[in-house]
C-alpha atoms as a PDB file:
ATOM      1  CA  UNK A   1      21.046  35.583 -32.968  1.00  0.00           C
ATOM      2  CA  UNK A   2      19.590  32.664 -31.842  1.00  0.00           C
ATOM      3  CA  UNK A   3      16.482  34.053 -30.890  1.00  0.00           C
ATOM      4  CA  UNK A   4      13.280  33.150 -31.552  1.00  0.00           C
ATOM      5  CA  UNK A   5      14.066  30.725 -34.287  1.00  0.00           C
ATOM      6  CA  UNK A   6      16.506  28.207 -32.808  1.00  0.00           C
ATOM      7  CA  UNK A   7      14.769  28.265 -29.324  1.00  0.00           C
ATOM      8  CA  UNK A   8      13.046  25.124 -29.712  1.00  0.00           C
ATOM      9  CA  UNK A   9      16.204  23.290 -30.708  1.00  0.00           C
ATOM     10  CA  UNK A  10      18.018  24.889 -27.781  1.00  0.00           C
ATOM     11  CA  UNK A  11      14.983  23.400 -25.511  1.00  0.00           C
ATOM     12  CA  UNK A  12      15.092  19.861 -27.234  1.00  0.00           C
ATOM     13  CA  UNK A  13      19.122  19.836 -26.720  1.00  0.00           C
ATOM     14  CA  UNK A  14      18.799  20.765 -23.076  1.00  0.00           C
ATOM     15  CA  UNK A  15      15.687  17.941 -22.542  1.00  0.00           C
ATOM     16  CA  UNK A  16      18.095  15.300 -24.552  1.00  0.00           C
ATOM     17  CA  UNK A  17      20.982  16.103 -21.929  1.00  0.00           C
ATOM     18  CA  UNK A  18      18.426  15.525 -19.021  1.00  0.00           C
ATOM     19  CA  UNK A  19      17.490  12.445 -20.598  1.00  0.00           C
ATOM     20  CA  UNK A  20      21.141  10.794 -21.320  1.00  0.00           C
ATOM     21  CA  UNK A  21      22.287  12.059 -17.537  1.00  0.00           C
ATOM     22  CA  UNK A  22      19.313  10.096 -16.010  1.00  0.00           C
ATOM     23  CA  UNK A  23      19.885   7.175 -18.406  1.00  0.00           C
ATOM     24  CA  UNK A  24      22.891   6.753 -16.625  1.00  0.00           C
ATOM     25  CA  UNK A  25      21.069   6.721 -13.092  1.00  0.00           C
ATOM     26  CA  UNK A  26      18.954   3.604 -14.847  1.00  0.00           C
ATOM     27  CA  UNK A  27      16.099   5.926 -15.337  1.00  0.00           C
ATOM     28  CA  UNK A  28      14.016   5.953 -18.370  1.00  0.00           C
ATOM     29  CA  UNK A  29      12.249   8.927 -19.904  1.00  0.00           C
ATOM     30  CA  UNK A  30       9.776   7.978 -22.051  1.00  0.00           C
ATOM     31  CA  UNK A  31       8.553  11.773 -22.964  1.00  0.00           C
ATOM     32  CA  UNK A  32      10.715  13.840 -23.739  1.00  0.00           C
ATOM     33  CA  UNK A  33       8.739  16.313 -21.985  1.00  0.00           C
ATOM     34  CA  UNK A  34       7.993  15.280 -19.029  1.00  0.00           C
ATOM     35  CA  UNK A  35      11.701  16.091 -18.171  1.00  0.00           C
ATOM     36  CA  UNK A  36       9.955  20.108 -17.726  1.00  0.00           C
ATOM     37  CA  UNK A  37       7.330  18.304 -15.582  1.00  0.00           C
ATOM     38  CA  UNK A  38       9.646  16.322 -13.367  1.00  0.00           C
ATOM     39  CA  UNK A  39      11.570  19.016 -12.785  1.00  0.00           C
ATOM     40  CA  UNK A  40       8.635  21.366 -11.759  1.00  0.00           C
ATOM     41  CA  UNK A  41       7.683  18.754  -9.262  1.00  0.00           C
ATOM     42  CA  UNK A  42       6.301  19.965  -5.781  1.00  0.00           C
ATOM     43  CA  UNK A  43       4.546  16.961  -4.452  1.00  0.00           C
ATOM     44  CA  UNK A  44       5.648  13.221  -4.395  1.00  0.00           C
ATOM     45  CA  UNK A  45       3.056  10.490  -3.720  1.00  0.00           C
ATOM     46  CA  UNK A  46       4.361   7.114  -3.123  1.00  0.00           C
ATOM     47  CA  UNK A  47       2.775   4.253  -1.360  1.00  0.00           C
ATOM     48  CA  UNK A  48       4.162   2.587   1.403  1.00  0.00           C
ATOM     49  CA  UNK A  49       4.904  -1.452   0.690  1.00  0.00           C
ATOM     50  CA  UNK A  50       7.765  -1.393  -2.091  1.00  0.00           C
ATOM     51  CA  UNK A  51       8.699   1.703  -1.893  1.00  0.00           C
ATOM     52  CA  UNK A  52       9.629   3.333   1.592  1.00  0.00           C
ATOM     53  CA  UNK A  53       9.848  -0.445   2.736  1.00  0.00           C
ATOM     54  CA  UNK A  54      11.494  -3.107   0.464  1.00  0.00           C
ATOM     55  CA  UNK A  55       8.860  -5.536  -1.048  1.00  0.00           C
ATOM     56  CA  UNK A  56       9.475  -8.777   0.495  1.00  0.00           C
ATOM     57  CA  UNK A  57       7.393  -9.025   3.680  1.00  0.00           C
ATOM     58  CA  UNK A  58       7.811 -11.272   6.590  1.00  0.00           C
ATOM     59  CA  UNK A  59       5.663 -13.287   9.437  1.00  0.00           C
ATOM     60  CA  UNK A  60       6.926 -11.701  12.359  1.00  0.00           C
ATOM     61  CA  UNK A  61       3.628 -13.378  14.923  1.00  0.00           C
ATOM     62  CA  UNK A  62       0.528 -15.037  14.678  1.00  0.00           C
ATOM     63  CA  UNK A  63      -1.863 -14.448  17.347  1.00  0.00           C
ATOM     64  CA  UNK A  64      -4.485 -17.472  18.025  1.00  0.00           C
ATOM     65  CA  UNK A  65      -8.226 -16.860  19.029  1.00  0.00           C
ATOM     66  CA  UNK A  66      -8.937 -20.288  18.111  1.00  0.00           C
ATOM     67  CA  UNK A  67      -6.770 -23.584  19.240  1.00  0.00           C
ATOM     68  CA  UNK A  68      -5.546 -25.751  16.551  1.00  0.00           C
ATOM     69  CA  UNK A  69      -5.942 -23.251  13.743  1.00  0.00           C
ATOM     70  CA  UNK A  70      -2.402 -23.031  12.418  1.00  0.00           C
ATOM     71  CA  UNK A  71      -2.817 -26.275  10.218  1.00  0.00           C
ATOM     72  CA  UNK A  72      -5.988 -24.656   8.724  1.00  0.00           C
ATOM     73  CA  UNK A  73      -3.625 -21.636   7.694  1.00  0.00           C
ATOM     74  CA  UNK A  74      -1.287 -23.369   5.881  1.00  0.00           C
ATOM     75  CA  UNK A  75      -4.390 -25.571   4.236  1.00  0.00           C
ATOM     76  CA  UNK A  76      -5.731 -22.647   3.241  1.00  0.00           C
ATOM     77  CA  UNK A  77      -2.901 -21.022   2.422  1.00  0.00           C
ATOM     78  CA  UNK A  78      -1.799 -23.485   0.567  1.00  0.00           C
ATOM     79  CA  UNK A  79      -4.129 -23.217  -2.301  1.00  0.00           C
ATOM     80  CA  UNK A  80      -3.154 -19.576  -2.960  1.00  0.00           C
ATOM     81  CA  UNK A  81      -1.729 -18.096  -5.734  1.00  0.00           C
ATOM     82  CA  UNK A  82       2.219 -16.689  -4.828  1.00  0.00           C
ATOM     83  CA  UNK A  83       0.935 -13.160  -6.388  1.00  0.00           C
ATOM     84  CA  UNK A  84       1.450 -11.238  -3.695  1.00  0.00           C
ATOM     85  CA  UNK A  85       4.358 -10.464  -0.696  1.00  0.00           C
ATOM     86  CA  UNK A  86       1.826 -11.046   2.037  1.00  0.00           C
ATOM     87  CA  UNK A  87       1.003 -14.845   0.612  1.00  0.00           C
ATOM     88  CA  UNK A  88       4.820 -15.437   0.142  1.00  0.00           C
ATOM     89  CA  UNK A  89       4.993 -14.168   3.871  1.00  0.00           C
ATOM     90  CA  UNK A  90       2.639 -16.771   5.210  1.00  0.00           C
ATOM     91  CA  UNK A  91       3.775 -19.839   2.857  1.00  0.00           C
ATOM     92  CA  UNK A  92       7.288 -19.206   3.672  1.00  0.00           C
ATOM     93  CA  UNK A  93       6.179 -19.006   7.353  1.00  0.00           C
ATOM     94  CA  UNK A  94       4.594 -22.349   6.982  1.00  0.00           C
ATOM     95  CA  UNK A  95       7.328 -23.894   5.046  1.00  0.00           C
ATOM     96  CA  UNK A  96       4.509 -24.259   2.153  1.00  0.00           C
ATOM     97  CA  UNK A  97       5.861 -25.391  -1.302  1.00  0.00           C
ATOM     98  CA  UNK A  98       4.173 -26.261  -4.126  1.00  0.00           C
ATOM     99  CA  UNK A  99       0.591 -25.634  -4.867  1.00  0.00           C
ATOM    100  CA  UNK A 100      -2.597 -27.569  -3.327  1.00  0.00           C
ATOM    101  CA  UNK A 101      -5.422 -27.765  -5.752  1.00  0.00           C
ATOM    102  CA  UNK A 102      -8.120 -29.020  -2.934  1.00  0.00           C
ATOM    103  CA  UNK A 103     -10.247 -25.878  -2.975  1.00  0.00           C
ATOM    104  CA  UNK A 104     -13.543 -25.659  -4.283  1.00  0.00           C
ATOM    105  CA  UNK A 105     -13.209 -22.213  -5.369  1.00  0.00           C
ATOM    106  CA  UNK A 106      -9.846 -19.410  -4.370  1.00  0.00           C
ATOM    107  CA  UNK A 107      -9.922 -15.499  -4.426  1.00  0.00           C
ATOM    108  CA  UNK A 108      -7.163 -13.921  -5.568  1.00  0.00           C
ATOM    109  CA  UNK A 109      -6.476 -10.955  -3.235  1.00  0.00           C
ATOM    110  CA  UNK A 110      -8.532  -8.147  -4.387  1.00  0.00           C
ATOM    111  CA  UNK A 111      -6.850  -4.240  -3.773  1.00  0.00           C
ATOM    112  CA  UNK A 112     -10.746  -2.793  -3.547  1.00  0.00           C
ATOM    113  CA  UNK A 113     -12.098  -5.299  -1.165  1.00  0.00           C
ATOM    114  CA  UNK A 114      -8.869  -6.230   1.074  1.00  0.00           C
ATOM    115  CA  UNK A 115      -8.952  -9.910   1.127  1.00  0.00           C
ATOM    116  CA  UNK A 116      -8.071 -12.778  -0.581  1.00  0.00           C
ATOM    117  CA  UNK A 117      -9.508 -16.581   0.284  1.00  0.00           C
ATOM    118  CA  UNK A 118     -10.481 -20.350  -0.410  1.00  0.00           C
ATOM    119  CA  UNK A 119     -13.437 -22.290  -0.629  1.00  0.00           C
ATOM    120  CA  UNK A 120     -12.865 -25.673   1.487  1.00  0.00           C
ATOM    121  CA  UNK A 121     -14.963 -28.162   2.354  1.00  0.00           C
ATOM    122  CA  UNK A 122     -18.008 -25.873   1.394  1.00  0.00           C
ATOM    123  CA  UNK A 123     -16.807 -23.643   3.823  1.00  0.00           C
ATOM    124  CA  UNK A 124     -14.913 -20.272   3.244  1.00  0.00           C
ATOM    125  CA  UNK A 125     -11.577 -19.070   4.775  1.00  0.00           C
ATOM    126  CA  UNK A 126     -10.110 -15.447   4.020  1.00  0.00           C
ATOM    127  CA  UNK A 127      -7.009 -13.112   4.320  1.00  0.00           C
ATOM    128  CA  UNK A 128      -8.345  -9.229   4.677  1.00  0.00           C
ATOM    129  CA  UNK A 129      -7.651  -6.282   6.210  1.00  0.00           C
ATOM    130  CA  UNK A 130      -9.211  -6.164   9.470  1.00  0.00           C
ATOM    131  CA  UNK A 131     -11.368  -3.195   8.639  1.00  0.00           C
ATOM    132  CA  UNK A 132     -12.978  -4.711   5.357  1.00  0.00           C
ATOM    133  CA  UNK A 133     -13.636  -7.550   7.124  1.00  0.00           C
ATOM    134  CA  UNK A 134     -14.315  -7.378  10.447  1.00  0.00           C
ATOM    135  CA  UNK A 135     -16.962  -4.495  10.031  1.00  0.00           C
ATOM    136  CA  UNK A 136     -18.874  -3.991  13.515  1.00  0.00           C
ATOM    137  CA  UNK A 137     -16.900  -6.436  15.414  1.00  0.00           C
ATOM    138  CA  UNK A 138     -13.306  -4.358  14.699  1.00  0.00           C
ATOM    139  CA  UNK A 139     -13.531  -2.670  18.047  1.00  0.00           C
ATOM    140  CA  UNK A 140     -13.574  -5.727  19.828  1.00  0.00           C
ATOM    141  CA  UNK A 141      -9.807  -6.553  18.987  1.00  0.00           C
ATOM    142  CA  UNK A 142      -8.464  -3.022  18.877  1.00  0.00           C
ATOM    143  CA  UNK A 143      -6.407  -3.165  21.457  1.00  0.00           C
ATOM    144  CA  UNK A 144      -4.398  -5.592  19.580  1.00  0.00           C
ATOM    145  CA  UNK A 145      -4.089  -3.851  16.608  1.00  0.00           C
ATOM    146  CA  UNK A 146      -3.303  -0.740  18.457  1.00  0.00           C
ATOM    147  CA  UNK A 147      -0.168  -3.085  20.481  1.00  0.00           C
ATOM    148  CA  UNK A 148       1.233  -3.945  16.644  1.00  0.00           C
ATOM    149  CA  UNK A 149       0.323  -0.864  14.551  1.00  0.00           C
ATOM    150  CA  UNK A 150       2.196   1.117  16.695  1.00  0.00           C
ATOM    151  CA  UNK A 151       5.228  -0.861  16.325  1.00  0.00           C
ATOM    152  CA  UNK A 152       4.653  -0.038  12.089  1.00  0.00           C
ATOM    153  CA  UNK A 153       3.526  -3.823  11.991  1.00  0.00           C
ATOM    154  CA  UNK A 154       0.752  -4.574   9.598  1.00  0.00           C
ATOM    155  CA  UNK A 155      -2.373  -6.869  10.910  1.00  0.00           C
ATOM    156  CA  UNK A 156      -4.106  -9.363   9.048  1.00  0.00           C
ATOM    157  CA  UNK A 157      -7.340 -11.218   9.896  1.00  0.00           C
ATOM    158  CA  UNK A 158      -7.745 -14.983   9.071  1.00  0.00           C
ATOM    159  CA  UNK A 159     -11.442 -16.141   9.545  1.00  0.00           C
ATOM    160  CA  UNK A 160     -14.257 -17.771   8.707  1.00  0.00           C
ATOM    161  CA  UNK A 161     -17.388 -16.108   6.186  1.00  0.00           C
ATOM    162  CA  UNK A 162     -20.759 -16.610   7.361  1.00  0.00           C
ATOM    163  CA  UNK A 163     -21.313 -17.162   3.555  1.00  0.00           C
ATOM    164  CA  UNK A 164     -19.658 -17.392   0.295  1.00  0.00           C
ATOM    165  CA  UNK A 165     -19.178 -13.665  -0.601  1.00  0.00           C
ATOM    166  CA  UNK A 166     -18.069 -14.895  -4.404  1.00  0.00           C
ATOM    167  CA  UNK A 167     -14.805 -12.294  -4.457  1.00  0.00           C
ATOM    168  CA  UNK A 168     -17.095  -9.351  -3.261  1.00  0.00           C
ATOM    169  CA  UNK A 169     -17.159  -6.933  -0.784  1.00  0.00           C
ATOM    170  CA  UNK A 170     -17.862  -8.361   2.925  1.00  0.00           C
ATOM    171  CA  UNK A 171     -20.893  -7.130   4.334  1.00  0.00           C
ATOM    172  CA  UNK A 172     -20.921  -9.958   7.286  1.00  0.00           C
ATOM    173  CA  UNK A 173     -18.557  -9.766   9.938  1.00  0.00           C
ATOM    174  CA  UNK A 174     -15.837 -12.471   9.536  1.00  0.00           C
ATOM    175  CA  UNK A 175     -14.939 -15.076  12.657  1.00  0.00           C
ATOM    176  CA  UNK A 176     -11.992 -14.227  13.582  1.00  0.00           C
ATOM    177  CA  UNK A 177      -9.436 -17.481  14.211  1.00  0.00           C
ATOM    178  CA  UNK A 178      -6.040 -15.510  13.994  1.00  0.00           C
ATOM    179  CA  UNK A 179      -4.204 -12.528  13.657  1.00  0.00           C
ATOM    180  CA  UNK A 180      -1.034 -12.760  11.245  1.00  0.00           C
ATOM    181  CA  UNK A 181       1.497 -10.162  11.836  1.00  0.00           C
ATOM    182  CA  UNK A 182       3.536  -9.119   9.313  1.00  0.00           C
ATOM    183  CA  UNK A 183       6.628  -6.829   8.987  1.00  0.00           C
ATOM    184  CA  UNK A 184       8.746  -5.185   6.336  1.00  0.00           C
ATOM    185  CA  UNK A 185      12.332  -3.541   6.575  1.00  0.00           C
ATOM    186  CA  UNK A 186      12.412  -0.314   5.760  1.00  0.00           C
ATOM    187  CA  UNK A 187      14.929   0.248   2.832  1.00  0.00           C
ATOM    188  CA  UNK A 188      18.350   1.438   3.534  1.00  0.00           C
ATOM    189  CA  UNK A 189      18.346   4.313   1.413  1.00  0.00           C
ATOM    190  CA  UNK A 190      15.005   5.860   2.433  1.00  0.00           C
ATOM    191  CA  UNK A 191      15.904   8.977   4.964  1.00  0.00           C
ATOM    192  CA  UNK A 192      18.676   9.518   2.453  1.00  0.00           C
ATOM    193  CA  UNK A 193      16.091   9.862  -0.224  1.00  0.00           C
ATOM    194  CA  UNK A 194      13.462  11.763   1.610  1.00  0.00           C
ATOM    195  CA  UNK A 195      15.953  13.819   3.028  1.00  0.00           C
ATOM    196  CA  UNK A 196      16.779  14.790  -0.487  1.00  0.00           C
ATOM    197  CA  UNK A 197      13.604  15.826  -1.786  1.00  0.00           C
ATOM    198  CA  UNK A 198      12.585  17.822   1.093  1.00  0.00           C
ATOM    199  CA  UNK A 199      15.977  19.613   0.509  1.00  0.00           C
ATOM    200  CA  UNK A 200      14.578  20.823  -2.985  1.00  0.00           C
ATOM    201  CA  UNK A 201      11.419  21.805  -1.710  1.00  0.00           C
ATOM    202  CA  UNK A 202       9.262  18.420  -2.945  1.00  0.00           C
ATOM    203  CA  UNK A 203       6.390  17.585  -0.066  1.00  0.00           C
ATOM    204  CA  UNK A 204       6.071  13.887   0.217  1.00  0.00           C
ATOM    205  CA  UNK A 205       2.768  12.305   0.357  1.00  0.00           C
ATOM    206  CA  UNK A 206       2.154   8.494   1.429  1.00  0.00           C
ATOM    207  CA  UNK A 207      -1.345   6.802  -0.384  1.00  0.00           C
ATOM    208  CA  UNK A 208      -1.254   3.380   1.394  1.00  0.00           C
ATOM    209  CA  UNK A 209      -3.847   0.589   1.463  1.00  0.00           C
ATOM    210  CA  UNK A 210      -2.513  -0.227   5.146  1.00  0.00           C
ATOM    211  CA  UNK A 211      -4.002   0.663   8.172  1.00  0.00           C
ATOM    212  CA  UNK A 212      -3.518   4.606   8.376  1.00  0.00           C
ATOM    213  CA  UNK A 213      -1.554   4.134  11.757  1.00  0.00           C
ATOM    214  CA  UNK A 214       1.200   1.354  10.375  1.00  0.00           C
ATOM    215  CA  UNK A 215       1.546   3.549   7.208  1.00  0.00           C
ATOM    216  CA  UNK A 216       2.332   6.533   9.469  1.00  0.00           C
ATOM    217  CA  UNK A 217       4.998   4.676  11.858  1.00  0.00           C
ATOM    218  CA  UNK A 218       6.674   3.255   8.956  1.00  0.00           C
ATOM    219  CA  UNK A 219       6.601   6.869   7.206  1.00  0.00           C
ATOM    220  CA  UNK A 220       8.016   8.540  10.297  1.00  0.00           C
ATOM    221  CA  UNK A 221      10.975   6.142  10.577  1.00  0.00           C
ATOM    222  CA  UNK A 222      11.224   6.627   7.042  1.00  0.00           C
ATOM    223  CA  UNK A 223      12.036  10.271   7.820  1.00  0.00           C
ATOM    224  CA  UNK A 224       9.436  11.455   6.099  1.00  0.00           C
ATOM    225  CA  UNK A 225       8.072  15.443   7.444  1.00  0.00           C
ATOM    226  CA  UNK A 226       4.806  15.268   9.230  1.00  0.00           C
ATOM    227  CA  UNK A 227       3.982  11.727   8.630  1.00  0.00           C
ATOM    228  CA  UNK A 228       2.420  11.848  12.104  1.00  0.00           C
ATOM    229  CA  UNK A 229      -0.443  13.748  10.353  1.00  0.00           C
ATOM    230  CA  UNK A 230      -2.774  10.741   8.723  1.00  0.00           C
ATOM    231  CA  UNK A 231      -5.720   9.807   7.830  1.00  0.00           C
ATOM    232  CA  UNK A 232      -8.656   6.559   7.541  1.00  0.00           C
ATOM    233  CA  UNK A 233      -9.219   7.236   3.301  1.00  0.00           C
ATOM    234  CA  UNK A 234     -12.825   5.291   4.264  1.00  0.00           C
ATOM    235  CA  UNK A 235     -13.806   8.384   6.007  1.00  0.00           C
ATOM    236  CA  UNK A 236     -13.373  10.408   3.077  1.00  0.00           C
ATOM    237  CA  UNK A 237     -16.408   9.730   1.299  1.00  0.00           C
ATOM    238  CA  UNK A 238     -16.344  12.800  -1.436  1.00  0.00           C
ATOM    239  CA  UNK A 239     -13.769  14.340  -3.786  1.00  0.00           C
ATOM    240  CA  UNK A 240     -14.489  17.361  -1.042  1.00  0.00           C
ATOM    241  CA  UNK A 241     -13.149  15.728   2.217  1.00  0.00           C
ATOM    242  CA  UNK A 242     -10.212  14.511  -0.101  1.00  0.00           C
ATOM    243  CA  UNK A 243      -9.876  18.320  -1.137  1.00  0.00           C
ATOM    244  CA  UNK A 244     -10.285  19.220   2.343  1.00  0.00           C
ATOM    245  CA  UNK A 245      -7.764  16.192   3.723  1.00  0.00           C
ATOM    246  CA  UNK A 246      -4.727  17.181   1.475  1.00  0.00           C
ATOM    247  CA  UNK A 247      -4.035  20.272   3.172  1.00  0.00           C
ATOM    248  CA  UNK A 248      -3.859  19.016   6.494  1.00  0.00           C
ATOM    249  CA  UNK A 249      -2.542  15.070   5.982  1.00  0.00           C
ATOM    250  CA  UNK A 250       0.685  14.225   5.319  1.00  0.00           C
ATOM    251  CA  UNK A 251      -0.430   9.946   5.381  1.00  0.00           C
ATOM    252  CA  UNK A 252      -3.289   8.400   3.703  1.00  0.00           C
ATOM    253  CA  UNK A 253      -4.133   4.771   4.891  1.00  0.00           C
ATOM    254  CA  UNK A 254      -6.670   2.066   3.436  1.00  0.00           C
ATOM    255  CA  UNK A 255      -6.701   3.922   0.527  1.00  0.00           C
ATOM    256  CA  UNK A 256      -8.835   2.176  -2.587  1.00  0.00           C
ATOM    257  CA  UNK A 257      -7.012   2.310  -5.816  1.00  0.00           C
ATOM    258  CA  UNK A 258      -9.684   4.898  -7.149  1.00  0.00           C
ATOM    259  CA  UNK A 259      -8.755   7.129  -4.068  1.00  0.00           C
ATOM    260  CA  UNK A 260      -5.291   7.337  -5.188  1.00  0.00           C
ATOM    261  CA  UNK A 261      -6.442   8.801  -8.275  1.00  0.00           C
ATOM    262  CA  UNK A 262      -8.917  11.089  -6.789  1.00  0.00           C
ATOM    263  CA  UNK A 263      -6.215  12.560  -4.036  1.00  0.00           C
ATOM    264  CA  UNK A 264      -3.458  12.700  -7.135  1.00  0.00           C
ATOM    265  CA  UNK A 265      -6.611  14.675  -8.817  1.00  0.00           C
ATOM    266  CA  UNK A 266      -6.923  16.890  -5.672  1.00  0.00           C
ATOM    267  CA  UNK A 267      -3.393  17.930  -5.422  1.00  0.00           C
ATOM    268  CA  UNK A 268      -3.308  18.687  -9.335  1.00  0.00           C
ATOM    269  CA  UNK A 269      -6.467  21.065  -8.777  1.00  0.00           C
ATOM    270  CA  UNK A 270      -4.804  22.756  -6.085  1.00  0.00           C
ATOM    271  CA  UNK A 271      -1.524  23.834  -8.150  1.00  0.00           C
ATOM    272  CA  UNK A 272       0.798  21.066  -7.492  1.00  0.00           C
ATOM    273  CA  UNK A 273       2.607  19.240  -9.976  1.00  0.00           C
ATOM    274  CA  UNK A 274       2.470  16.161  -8.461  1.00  0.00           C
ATOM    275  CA  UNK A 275       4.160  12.665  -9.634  1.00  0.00           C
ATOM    276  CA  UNK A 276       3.328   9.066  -8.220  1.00  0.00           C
ATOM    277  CA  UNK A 277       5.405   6.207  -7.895  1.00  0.00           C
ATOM    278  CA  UNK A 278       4.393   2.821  -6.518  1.00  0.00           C
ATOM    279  CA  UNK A 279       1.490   0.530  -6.920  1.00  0.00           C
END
């Protein structure tokens, strides 16, 4: 009888229940909707920093290349805006409070480019990734970022620009003066989690801007199934090879926010119904 005409208010009913029980978890369901979607899910994508680790970060070594460079850190550092974890890191390493206004010009960390930096003294100091910024010279130091990514550790490069690159992309090697290492805990409720979603049949997939091997470690720990399987997102240089990557990769590292989109993209074109959480 209450076929066909009271079947949407049957469906809307059954949605509203969904949508009170996860109220009650603290979850918020803004569509109605996607309640159908969320339980359809078959793929999870979640990046790494925030969300299989906890946010706040922590200087766990600094490796010198240069002698007397630690001062020029915290200079530097100094003049930085607190908007990230990995500048709280360094200022709380340094026992940095307040703000310094001495720069000529700052950089506010940039997700495309990898780096953040200061203009002093007409001469420029940066924070990047050590791929985006060492370029050609990377192999050079790779057996210490193979000694701290395999630990899960994450590896950033302080050093001095040829020129000014004005917030842009790096196309000149940086000098290398130090190698910051920096650690995050892995939160306590993360195999639990994982463990969870693989039990219903949900693949998880990591999108990280870390280095591909940190992202992996960290993922593995995590618990997370075949997060041994990753990937360098800068050799994936078409929305092919990110077709082609999905089905074999399980971790995605130095991924470019407009990658995460694309390899979301991929997974949706392949069948999945896929939701992100993260950055």
């Amino acid at each position: 009888g209450l076929m066909p005409e009271m079947l949407p208010m049957v469906i809307m009913a059954c949605l509203a229940k969904g949508s009170l029980q996860l109220s009650k978890k603290k979850t918020l369901i803004k569509n109605m909707n996607s309640m159908q979607g969320f339980g359809s899910m078959d793929v999870l994508c979640i990046d790494k920093t925030g969300t299989i680790t906890r946010p706040d970060m922590s200087v766990s070594d600094v490796v010198f290349l240069k002698d007397n460079v630690g001062k020029l850190i915290a200079g530097v550092a100094g003049n930085m805006d607190d908007d990230n974890e990995t500048m709280k890191a360094i200022k709380n390493y340094y026992h940095i409070t307040g703000r310094d206004n001495s720069a000529e010009r700052v950089y506010s960390f940039s997700s495309q480019n990898k780096y953040s930096g200061a203009v002093l003294d007409g001469r420029c100091y940066i924070f990047g990734a050590p791929e985006y910024v060492l370029l050609d010279t990377y192999a050079e130091y790779e057996d210490i970022f193979e000694r701290y990514s395999g630990h899960g550790e994450r590896i950033l490069v302080f050093g001095e620009c040829a020129g000014d690159p004005c917030g842009n992309i790096i196309e000149e090697a940086v000098n290398p003066y130090a190698f910051i290492i920096l650690e995050n805990e892995i939160r306590d409720t993360a195999k639990e989690t994982f463990g969870y979603f693989a039990s219903q049949g949900v693949d998880i997939v990591v999108i990280s801007g870390d280095n591909p091997v940190t992202a992996s470690k960290v993922a593995v720990r995590a618990g997370i199934n075949n997060a041994e399987n990753y990937i360098d997102a800068t050799t994936l240089k078409s929305r092919q090879d990110i077709r082609e990557a999905i089905t074999k990769y399980t971790v995605f590292g130095r991924v470019v926010p407009s990658q995460k989109k694309e390899i979301i993209e991929a997974y949706k074109e392949s069948g999945k119904v896929v939701a992100m959480t993260g950055d």
